[in-house]
Protein backbone atom coordinates (compact mmCIF):
# COMPACT_ATOMS: atom_id res chain seq x y z
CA UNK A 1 0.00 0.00 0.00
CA UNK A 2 1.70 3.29 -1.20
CA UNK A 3 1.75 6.05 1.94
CA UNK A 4 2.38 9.33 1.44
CA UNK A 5 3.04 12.23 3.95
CA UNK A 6 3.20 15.74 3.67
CA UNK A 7 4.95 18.34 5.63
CA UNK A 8 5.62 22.00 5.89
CA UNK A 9 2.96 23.83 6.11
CA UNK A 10 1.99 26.35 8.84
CA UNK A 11 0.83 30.51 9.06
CA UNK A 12 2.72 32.70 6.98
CA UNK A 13 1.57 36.50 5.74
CA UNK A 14 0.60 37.77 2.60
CA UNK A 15 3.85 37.92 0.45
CA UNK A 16 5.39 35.01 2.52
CA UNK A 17 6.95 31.41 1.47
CA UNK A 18 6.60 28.18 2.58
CA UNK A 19 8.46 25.25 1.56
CA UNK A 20 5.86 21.55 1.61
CA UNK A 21 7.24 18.51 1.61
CA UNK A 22 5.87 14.88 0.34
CA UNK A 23 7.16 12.28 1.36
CA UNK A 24 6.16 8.22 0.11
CA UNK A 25 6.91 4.54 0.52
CA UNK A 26 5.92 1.69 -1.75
CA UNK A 27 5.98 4.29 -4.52
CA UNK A 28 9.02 5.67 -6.06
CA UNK A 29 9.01 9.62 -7.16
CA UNK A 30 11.35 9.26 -9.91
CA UNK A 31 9.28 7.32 -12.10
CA UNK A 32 5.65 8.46 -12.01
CA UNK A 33 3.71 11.60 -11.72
CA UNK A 34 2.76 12.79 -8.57
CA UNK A 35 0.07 15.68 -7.70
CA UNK A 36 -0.30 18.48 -5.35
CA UNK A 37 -3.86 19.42 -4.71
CA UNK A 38 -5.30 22.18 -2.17
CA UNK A 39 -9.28 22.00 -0.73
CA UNK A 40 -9.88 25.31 0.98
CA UNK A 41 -12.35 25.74 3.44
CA UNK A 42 -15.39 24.94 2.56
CA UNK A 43 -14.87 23.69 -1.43
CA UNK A 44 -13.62 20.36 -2.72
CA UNK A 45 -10.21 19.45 -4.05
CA UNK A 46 -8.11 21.48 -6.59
CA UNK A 47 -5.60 20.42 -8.74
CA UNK A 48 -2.80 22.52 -8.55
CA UNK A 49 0.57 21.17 -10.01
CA UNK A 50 2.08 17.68 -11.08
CA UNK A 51 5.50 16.33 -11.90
CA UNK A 52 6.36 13.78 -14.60
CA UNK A 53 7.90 11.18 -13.71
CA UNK A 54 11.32 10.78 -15.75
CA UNK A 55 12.73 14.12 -16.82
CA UNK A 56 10.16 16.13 -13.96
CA UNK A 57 8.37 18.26 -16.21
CA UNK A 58 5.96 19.97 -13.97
CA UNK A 59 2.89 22.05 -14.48
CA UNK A 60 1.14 24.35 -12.92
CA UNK A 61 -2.46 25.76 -12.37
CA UNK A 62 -3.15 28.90 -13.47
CA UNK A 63 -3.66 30.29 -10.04
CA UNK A 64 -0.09 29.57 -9.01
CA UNK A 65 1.77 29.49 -12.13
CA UNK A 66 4.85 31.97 -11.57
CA UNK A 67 4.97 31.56 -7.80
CA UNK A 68 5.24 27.83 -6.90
CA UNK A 69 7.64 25.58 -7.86
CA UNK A 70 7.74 22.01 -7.43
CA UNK A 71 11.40 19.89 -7.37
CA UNK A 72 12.33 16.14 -6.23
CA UNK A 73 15.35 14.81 -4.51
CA UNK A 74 15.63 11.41 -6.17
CA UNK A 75 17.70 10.18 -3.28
CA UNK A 76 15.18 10.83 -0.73
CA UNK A 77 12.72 9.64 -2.62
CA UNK A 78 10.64 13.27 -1.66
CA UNK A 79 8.89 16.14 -3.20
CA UNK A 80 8.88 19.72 -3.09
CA UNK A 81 6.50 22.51 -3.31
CA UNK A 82 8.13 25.48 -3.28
CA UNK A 83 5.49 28.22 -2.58
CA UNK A 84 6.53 32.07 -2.90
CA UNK A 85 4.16 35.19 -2.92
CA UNK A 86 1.84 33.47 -1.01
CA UNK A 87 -1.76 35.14 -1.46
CA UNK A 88 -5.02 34.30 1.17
CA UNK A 89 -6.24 32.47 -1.37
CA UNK A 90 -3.91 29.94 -1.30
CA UNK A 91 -4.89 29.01 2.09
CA UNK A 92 -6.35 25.09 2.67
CA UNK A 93 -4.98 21.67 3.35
CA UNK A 94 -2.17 20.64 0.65
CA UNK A 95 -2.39 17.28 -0.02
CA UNK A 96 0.39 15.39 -2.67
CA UNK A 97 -1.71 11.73 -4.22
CA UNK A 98 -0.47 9.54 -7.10
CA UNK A 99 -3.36 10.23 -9.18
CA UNK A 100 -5.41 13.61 -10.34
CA UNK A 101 -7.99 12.89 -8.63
CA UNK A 102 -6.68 12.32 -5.17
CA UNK A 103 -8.24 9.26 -4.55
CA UNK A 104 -4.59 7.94 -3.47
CA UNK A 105 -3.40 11.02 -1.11
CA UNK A 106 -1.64 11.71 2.25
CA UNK A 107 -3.32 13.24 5.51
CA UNK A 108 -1.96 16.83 3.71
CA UNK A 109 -0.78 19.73 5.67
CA UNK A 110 -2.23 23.30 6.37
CA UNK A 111 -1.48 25.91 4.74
CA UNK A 112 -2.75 29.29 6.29
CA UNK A 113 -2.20 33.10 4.45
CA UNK A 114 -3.27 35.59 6.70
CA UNK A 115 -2.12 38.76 7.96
């Protein structure tokens, strides 16, 4: 059973970076895709980036494109969400999964913009 397990998140203003982490076993990074999604309060799940496995391409939603950036240390077999500019908007739970859906996701972490 593949278990994933996300870190990093906390209360940070307007303007302000956090760093999330993702962290799996029974499922290696390198070679798959793997999701970050975001449900804030009150509204369901939304997609907002994925990594190829391979060569890591990565995308982006719209709503973050330009200020997060997602990387993967092979070796630790863990990904990255590198969140700057943070907005109130991007405040909810942050939740990496295996799939698009999320059907296959961690516990996530919060995430909290506020000033």
């Amino acid at each position: 059973e593949v278990h994933l397990v996300e870190s990093g998140g906390g209360l940070v203003q307007p303007g302000g970076s956090l760093r999330l982490s993702c962290a799996a076993s029974r499922f290696t990074f390198s070679t798959n895709y793997v999701y970050w999604l975001r449900q804030a309060p009150g509204k369901g799940l939304e997609w907002v980036s994925v990594i190829k496995g391979g060569g890591g391409t990565s995308y982006y939603a719209d709503s973050v494109k330009g200020r997060f950036t997602l990387s993967r240390d092979n070796a630790k077999n863990t990904l990255y969400l590198q969140m700057n500019n943070l907005k109130t908007e991007d405040t909810g739970v942050y939740y990496c999964a295996t799939d698009n859906l999320g059907r296959n996701r961690g516990l996530g972490t919060q995430v909290t913009v506020s000033s």
